[in-house]
N, C-alpha and C. Protein backbone atom coordinates (compact mmCIF):
# COMPACT_ATOMS: atom_id res chain seq x y z
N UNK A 1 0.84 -1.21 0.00
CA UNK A 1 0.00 0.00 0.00
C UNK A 1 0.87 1.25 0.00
N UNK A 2 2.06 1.11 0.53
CA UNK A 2 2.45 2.25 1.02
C UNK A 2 3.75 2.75 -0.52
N UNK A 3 3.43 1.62 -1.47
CA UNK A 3 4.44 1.83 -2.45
C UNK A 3 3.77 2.49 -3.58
N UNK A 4 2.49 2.04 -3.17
CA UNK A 4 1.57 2.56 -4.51
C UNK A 4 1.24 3.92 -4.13
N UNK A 5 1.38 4.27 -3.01
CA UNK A 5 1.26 5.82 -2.50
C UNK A 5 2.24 6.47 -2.64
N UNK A 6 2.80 5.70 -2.43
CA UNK A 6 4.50 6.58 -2.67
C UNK A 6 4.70 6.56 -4.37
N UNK A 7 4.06 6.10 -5.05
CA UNK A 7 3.92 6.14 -6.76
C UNK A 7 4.15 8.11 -7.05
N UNK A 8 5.14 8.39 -7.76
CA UNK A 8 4.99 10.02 -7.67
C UNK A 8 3.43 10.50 -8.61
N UNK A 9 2.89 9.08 -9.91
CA UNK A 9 2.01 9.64 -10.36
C UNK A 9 0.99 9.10 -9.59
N UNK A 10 0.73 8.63 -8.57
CA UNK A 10 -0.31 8.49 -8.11
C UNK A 10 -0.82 9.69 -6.88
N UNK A 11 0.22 9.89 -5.97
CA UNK A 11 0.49 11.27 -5.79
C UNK A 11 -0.02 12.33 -6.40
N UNK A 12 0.48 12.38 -7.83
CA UNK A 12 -0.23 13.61 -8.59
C UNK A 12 -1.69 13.34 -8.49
N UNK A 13 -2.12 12.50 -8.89
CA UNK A 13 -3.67 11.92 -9.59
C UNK A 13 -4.88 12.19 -7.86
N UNK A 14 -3.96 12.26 -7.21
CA UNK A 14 -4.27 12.41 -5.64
C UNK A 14 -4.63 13.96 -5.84
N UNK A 15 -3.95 14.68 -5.37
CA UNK A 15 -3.50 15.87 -5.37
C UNK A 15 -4.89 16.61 -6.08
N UNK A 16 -4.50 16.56 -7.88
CA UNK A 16 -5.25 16.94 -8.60
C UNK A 16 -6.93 16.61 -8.14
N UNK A 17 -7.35 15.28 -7.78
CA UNK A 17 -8.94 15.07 -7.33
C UNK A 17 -8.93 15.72 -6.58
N UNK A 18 -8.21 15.70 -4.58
CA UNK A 18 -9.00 16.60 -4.25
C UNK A 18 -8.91 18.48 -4.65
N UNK A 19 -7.86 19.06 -5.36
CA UNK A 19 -8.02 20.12 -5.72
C UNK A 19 -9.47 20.40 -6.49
N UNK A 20 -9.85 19.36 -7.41
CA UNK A 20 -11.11 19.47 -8.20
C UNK A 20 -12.36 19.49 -7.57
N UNK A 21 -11.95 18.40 -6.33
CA UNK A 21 -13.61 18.14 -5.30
C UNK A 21 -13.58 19.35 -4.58
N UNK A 22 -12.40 20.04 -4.36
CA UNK A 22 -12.58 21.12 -3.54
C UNK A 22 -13.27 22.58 -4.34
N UNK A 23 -12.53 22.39 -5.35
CA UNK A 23 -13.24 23.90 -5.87
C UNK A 23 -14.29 23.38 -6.45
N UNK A 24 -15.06 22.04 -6.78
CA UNK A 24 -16.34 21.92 -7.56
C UNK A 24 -17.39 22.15 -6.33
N UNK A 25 -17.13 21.99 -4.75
CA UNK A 25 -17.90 22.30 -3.99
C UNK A 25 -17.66 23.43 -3.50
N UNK A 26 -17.08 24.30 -3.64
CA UNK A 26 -17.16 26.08 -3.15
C UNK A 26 -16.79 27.24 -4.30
N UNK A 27 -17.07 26.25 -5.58
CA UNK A 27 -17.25 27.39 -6.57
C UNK A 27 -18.23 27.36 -6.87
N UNK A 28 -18.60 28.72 -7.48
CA UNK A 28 -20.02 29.22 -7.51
C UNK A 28 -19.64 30.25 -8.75
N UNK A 29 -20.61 30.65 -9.80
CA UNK A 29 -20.94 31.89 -10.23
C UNK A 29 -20.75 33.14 -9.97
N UNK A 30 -19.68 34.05 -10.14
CA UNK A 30 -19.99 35.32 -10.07
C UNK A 30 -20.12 36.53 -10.79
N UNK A 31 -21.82 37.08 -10.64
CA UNK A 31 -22.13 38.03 -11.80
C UNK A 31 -21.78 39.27 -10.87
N UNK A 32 -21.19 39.99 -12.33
CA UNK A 32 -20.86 41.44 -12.27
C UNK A 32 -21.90 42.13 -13.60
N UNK A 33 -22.17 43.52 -13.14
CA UNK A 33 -22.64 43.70 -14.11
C UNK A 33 -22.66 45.08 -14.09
N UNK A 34 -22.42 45.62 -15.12
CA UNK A 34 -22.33 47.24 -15.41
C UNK A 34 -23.12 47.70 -16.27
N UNK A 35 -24.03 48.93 -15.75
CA UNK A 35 -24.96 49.72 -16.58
C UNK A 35 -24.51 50.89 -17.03
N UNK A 36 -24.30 51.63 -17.84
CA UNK A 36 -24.56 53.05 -18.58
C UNK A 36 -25.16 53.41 -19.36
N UNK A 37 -25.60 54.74 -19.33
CA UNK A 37 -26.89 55.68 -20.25
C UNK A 37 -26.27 56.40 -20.88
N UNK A 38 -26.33 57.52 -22.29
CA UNK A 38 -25.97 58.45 -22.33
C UNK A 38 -26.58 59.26 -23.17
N UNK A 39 -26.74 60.30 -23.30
CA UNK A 39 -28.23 61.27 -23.40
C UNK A 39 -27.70 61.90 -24.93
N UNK A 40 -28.63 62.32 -25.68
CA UNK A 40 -28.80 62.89 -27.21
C UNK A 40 -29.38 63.76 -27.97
N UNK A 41 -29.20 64.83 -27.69
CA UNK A 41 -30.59 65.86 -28.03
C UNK A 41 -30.91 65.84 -29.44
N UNK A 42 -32.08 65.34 -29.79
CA UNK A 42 -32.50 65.46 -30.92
C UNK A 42 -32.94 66.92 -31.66
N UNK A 43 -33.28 66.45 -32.59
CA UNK A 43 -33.98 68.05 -33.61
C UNK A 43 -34.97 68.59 -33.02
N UNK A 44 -35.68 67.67 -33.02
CA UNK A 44 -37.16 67.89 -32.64
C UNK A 44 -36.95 68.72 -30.97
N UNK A 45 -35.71 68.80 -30.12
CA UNK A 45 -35.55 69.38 -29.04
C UNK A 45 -35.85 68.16 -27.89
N UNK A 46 -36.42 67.05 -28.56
CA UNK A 46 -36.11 66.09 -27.29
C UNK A 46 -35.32 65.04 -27.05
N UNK A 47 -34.95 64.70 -26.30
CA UNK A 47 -33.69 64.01 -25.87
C UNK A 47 -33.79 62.05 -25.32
N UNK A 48 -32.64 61.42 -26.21
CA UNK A 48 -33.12 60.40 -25.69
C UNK A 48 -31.73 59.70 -24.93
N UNK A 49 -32.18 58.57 -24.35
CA UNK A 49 -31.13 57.93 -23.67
C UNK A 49 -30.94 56.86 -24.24
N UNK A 50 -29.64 56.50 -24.43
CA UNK A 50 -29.20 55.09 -24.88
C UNK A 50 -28.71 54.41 -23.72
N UNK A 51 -29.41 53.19 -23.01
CA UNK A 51 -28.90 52.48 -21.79
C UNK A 51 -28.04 51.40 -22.64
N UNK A 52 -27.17 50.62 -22.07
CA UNK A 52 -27.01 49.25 -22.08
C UNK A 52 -26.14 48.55 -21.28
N UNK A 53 -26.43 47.49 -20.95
CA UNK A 53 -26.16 46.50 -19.67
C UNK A 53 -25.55 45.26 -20.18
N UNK A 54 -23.77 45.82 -19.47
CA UNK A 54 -23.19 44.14 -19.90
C UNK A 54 -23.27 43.25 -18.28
N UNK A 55 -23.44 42.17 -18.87
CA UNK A 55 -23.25 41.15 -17.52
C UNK A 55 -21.77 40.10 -18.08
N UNK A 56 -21.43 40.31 -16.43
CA UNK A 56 -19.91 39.36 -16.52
C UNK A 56 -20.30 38.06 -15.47
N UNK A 57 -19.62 36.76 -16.29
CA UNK A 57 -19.39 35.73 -15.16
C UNK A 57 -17.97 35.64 -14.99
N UNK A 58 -17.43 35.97 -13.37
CA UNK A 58 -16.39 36.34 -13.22
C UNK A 58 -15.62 34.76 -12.67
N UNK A 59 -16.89 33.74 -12.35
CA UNK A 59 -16.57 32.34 -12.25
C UNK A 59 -15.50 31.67 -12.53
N UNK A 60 -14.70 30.65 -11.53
CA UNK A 60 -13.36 29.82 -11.89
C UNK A 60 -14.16 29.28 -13.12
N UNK A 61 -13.41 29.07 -14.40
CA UNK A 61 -13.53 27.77 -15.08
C UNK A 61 -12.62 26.87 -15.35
N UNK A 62 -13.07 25.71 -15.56
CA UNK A 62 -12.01 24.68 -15.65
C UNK A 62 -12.70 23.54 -16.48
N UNK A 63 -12.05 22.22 -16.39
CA UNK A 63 -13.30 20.94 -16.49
C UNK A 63 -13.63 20.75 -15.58
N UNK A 64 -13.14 20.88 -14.88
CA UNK A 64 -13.72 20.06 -13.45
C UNK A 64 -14.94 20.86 -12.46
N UNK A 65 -14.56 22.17 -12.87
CA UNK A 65 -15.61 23.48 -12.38
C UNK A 65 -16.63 23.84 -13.18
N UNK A 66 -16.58 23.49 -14.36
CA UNK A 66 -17.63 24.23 -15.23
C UNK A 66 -18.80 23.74 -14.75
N UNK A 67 -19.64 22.94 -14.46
CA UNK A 67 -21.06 23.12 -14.33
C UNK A 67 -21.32 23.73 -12.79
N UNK A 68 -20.01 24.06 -12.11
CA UNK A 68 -20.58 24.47 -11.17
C UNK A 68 -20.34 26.29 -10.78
N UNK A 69 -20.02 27.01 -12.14
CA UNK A 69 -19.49 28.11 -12.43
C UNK A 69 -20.42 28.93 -13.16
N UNK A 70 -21.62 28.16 -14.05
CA UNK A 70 -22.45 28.37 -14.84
C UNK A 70 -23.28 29.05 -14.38
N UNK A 71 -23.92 30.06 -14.91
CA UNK A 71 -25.17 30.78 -14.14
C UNK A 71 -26.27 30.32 -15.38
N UNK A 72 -27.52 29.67 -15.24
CA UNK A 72 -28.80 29.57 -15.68
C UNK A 72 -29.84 30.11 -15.39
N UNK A 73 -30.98 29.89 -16.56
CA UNK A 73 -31.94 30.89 -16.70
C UNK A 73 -31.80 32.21 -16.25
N UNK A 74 -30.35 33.25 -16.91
CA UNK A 74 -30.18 34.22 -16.78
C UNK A 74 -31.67 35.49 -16.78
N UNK A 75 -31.84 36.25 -15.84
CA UNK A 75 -32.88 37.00 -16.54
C UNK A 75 -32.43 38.77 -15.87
N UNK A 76 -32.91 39.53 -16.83
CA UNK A 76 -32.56 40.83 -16.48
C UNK A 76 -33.65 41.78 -16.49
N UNK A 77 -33.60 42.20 -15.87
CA UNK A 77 -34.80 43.25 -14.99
C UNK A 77 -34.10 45.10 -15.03
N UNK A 78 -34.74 45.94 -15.45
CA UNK A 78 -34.60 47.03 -15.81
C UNK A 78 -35.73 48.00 -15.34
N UNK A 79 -36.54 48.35 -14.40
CA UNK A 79 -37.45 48.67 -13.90
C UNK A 79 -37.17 50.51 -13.59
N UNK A 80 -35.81 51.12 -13.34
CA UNK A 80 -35.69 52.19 -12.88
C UNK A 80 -36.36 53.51 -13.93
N UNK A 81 -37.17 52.77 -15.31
CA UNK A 81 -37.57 54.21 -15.54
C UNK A 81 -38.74 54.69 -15.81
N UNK A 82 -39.49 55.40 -15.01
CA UNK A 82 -40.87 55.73 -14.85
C UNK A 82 -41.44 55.47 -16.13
N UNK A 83 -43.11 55.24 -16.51
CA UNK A 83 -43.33 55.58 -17.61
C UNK A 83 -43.68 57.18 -17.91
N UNK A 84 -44.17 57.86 -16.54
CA UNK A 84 -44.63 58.76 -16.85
C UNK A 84 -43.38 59.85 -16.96
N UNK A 85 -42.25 59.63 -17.10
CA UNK A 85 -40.99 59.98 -17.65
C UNK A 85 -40.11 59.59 -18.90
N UNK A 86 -40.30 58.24 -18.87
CA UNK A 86 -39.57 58.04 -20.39
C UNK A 86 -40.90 57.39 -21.05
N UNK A 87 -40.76 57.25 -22.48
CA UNK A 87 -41.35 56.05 -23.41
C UNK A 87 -39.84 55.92 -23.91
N UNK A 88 -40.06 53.62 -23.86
CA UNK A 88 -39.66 53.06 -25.14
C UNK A 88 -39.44 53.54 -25.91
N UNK A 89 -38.63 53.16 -26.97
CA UNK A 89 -38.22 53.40 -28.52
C UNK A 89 -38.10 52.62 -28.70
N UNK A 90 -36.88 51.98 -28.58
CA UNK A 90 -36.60 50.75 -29.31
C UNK A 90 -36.32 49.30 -28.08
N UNK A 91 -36.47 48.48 -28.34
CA UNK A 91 -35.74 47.40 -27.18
C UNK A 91 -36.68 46.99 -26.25
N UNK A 92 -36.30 46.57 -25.19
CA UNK A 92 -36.84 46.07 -23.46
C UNK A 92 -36.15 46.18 -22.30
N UNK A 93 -36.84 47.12 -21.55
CA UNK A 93 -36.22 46.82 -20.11
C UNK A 93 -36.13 45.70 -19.35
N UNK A 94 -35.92 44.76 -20.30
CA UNK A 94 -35.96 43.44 -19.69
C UNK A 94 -35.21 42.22 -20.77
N UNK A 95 -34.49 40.73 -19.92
CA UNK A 95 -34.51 40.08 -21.53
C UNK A 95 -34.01 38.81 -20.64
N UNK A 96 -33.85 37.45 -21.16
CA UNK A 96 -33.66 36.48 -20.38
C UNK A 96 -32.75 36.11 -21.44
N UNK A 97 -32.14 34.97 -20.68
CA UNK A 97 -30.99 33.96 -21.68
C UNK A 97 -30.91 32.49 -20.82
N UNK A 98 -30.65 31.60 -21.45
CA UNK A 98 -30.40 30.35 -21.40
C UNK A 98 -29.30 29.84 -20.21
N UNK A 99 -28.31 30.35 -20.58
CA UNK A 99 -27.14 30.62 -19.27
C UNK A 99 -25.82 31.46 -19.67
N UNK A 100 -25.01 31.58 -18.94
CA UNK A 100 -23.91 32.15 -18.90
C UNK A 100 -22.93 31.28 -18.40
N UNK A 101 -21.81 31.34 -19.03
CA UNK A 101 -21.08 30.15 -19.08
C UNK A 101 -19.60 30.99 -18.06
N UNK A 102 -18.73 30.42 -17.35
CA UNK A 102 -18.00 30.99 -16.81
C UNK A 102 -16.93 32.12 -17.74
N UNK A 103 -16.54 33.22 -17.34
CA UNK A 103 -16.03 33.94 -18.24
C UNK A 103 -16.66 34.93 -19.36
N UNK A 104 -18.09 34.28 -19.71
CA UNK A 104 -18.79 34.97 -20.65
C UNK A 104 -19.28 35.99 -20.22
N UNK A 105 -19.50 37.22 -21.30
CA UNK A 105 -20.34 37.81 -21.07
C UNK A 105 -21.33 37.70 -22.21
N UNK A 106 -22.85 39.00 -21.41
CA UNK A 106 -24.00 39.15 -22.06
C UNK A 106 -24.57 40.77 -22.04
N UNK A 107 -25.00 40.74 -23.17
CA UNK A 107 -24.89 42.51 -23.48
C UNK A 107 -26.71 42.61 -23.77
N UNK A 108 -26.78 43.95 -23.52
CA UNK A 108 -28.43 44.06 -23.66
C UNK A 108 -28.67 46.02 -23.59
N UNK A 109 -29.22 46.42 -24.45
CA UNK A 109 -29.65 47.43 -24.55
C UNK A 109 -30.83 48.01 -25.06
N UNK A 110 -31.32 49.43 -25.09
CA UNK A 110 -32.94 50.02 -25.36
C UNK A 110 -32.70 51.56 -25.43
N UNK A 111 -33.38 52.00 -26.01
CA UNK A 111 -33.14 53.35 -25.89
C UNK A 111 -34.97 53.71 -25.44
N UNK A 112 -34.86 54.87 -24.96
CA UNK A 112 -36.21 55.54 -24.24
C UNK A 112 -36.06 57.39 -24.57
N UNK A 113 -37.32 57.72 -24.63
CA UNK A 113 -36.98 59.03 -25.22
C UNK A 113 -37.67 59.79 -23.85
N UNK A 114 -37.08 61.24 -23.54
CA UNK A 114 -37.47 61.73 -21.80
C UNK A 114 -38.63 62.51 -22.35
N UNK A 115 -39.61 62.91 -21.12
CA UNK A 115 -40.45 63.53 -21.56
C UNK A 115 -40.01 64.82 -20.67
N UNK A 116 -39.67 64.77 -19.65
CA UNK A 116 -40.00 65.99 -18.62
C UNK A 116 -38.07 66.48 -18.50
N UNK A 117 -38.00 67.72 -18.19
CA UNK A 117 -36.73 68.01 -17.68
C UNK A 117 -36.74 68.36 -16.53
N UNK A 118 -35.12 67.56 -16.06
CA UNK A 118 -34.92 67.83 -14.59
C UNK A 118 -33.94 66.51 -14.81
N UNK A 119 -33.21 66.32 -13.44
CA UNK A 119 -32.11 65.68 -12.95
C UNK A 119 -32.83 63.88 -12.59
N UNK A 120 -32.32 63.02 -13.51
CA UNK A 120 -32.62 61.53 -13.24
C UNK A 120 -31.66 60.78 -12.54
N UNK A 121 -31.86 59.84 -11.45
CA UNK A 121 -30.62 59.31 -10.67
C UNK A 121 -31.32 57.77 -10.60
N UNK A 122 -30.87 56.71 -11.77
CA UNK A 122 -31.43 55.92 -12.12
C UNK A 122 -30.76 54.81 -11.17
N UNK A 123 -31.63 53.70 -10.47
CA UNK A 123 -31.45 52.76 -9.76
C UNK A 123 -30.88 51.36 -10.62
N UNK A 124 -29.85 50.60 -10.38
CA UNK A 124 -29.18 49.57 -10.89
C UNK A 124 -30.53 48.30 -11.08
N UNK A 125 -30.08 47.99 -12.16
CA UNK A 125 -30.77 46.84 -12.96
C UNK A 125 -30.93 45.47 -12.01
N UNK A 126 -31.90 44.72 -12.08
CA UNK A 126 -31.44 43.64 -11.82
C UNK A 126 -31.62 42.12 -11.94
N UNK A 127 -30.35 41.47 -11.65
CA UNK A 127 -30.23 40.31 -12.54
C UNK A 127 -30.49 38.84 -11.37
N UNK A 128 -31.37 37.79 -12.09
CA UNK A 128 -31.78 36.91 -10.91
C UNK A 128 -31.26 35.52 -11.73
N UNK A 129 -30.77 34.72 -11.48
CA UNK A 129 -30.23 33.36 -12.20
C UNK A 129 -30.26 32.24 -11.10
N UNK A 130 -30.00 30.93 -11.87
CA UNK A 130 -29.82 29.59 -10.74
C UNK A 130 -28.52 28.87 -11.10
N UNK A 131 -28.14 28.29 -9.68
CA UNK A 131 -27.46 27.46 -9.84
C UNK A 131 -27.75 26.16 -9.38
N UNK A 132 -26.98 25.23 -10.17
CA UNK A 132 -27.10 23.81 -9.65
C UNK A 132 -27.03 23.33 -8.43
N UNK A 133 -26.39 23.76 -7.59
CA UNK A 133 -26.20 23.87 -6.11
C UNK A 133 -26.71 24.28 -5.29
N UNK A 134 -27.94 25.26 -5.77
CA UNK A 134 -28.69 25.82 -5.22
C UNK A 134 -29.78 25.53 -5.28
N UNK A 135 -31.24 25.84 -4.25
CA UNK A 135 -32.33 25.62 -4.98
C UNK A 135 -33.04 26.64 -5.20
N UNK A 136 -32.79 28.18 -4.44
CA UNK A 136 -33.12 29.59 -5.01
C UNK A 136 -32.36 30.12 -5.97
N UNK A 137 -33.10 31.21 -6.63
CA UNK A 137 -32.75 31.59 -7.35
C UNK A 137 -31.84 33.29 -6.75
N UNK A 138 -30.38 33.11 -7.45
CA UNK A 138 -29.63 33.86 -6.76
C UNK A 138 -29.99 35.50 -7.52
N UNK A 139 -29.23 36.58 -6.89
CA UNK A 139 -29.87 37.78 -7.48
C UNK A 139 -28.43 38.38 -7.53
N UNK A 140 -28.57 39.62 -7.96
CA UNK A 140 -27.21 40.72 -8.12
C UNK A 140 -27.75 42.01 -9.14
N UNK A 141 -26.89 42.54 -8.99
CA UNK A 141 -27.19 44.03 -9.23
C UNK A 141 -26.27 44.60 -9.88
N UNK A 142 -26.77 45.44 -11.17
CA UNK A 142 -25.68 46.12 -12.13
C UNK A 142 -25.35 47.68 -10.73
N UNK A 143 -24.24 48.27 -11.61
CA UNK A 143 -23.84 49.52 -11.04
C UNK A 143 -25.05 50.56 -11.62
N UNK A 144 -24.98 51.38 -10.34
CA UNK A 144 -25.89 52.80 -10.87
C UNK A 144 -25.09 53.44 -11.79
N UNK A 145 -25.87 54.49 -12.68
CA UNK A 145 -25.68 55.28 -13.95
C UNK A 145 -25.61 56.81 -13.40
N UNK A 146 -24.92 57.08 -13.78
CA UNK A 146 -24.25 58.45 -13.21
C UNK A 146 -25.63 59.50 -13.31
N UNK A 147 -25.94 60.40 -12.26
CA UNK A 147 -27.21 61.01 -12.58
C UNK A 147 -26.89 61.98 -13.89
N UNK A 148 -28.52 61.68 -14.44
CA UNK A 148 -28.42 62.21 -16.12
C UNK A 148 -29.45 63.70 -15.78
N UNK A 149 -28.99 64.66 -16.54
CA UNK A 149 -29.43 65.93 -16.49
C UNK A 149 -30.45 66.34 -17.84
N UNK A 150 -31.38 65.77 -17.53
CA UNK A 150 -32.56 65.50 -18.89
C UNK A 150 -32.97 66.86 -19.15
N UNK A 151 -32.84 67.19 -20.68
CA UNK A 151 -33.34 68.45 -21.34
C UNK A 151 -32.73 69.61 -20.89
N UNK A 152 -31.29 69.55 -20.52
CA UNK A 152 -30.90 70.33 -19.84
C UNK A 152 -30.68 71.68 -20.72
N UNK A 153 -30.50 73.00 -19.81
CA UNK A 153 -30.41 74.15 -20.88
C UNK A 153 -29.22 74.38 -21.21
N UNK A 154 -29.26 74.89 -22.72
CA UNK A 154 -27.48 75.00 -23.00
C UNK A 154 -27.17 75.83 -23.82
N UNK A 155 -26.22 76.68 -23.55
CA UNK A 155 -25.94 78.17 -23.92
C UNK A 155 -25.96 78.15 -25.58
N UNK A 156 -26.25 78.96 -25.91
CA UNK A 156 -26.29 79.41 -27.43
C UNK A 156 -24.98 79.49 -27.82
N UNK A 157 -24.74 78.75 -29.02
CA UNK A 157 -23.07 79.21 -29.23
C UNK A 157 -22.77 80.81 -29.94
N UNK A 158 -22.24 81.32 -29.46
CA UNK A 158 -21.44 82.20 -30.07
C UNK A 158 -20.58 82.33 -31.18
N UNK A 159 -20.88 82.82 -32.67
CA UNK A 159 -20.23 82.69 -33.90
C UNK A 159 -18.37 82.97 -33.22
N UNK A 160 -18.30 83.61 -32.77
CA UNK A 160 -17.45 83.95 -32.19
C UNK A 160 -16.84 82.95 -31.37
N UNK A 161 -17.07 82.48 -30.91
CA UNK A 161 -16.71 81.62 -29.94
C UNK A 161 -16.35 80.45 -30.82
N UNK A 162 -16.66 80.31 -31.88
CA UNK A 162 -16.85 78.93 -32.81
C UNK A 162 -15.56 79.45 -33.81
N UNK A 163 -15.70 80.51 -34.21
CA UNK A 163 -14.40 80.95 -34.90
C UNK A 163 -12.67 80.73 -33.63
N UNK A 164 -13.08 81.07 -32.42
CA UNK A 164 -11.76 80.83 -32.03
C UNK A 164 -11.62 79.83 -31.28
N UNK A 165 -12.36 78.98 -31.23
CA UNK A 165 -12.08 77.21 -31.79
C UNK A 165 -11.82 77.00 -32.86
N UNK A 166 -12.39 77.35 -34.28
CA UNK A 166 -11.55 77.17 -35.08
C UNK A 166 -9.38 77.62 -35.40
N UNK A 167 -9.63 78.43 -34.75
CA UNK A 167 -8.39 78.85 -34.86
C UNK A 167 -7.40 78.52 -33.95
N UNK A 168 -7.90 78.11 -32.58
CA UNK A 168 -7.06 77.20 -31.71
C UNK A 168 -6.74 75.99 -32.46
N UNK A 169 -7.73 75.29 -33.01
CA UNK A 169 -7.25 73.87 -33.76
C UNK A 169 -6.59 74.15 -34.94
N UNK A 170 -6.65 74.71 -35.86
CA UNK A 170 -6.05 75.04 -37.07
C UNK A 170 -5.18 76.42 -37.21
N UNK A 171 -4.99 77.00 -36.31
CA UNK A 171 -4.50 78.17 -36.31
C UNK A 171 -3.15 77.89 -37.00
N UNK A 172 -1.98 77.15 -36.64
CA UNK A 172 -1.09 77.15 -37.14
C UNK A 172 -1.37 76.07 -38.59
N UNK A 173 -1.62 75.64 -39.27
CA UNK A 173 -2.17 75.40 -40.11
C UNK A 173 -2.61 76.82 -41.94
N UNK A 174 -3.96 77.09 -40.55
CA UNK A 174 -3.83 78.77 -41.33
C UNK A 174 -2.56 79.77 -41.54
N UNK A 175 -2.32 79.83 -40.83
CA UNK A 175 -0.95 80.72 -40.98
C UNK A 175 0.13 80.37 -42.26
N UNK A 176 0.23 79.15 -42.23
CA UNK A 176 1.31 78.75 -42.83
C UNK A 176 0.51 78.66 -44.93
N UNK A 177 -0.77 78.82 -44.53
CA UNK A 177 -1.59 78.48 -46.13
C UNK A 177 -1.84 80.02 -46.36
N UNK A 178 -1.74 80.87 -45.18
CA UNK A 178 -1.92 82.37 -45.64
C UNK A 178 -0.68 82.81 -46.34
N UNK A 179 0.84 82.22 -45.63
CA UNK A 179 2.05 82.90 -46.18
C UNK A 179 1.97 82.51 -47.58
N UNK A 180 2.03 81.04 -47.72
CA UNK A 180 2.39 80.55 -49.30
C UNK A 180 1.29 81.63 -50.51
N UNK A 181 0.27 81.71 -49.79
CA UNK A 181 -0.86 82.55 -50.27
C UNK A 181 -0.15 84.07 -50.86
N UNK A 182 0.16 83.99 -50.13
CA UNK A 182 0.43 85.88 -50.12
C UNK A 182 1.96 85.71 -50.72
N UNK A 183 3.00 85.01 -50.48
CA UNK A 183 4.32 84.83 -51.48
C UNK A 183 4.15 84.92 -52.93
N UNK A 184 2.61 83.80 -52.97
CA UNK A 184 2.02 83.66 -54.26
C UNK A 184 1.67 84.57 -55.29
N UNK A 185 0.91 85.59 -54.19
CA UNK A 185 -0.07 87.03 -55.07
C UNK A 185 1.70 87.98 -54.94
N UNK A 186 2.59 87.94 -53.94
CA UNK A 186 3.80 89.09 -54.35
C UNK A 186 4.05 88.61 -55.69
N UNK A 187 4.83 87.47 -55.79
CA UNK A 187 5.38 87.34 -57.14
C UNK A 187 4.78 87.28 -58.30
N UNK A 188 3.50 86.99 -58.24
CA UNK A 188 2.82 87.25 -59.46
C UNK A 188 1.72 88.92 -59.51
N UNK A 189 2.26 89.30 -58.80
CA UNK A 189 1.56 91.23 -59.09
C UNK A 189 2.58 91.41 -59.58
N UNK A 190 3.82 91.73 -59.87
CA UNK A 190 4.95 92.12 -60.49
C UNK A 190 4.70 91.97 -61.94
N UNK A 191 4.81 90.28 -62.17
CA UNK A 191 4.79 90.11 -63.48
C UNK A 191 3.30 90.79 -64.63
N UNK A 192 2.18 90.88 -63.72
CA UNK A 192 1.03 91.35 -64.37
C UNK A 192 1.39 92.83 -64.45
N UNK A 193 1.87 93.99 -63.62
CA UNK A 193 2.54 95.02 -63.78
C UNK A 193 3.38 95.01 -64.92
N UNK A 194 4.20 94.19 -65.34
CA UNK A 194 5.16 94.58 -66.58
C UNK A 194 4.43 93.78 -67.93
N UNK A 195 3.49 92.96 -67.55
CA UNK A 195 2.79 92.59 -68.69
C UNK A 195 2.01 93.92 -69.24
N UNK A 196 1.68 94.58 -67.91
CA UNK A 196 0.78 95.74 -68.44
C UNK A 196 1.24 96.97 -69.17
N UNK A 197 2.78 96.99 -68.65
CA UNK A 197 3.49 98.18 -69.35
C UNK A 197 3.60 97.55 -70.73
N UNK A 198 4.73 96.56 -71.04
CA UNK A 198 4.91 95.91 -72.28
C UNK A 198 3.67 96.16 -73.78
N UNK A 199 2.24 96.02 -72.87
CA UNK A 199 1.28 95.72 -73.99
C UNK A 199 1.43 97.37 -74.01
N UNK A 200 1.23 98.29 -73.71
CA UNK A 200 0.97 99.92 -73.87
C UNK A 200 2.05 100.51 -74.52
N UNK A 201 3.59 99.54 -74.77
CA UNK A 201 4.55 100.28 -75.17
C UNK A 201 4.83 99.79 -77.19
N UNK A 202 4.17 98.42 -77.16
CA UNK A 202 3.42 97.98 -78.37
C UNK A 202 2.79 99.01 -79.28
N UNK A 203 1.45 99.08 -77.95
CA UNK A 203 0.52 100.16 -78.70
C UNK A 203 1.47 101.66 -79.17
């Protein structure tokens, strides 16, 4: 007994199981998930938001871990925006998936158009899944979205103000297309000057 233990590959083959029994019973799933909005003023003067929500499984994977790393019947919940503040456009504040596999992510977005102005401080999404190990269904929560300043007022630009932005960015640029410019018109006013005498001394 004590030779077959002392085997260096049996040793290994040791080793390696319980490393595997150990992390297949205290690994678990972990969702991360990050939300951001960001606002668009349209023509029409109203403004819409583009949300979208990635989810991370930050889960060991391995062979020996994967089914117990997996998050199933992913589902995502989006509830933070009034109706009597935004409408839909496009998408769902909401969306489910099959599972999430360790490492993967899952992306989901909607846009909503604001009705009212004033300052929005939107509450994190949230996400409910199962695991095999479990018999509830576990929950987690995207990050909050930086408060959004809906329809906000915004200064009239100034022609002026727009010209010396232009000239901060291109200023040296200009300069250098004005000289060749103007080298251009010296040396050729001369020659139109003696073209002009020449033809009168003809006549």
């Amino acid at each position: 007994m004590e030779t077959v233990i002392g085997n260096p590959l049996i040793k290994a083959l040791i080793i390696l199981f319980l490393l595997s029994a150990t992390t297949a019973a205290g690994d678990a799933p972990f969702i991360i998930s990050h939300k951001k909005a960001s606002l668009t003023r349209l023509k029409s003067g109203a403004e819409r938001v583009s949300v979208s929500i990635d989810i991370y499984n930050q889960g060991f994977s391995c062979v020996y871990s994967l089914p117990f790393s997996t998050a199933y019947d992913v589902s995502l919940v989006d509830d933070s925006w009034p109706k009597d503040l935004f409408d839909i456009i496009s998408g769902n504040t909401s969306n489910s998936w099959e599972r999430l596999d360790a490492g993967g992510i899952l992306s989901h977005s909607f846009e909503i158009d604001a009705k009212r102005q004033g300052m929005f401080h939107g509450a994190p999404a949230v996400i409910t899944y199962r695991v095999p190990t479990k018999v509830s269904l576990q929950e987690a929560y995207s990050t909050p979205i930086l408060p959004l300043d809906i329809l906000a007022e915004r200064p009239t630009e100034n022609k002026l103000d727009w010209l010396q932005r232009l000239l901060a960015k291109y200023g040296s640029q200009l300069s250098v297309v004005s000289i060749v410019l103007l080298f251009i018109y010296l040396v050729a006013t001369p020659s139109k000057a003696s073209a002009a005498k020449a033809s009168k001394k003809k006549r």
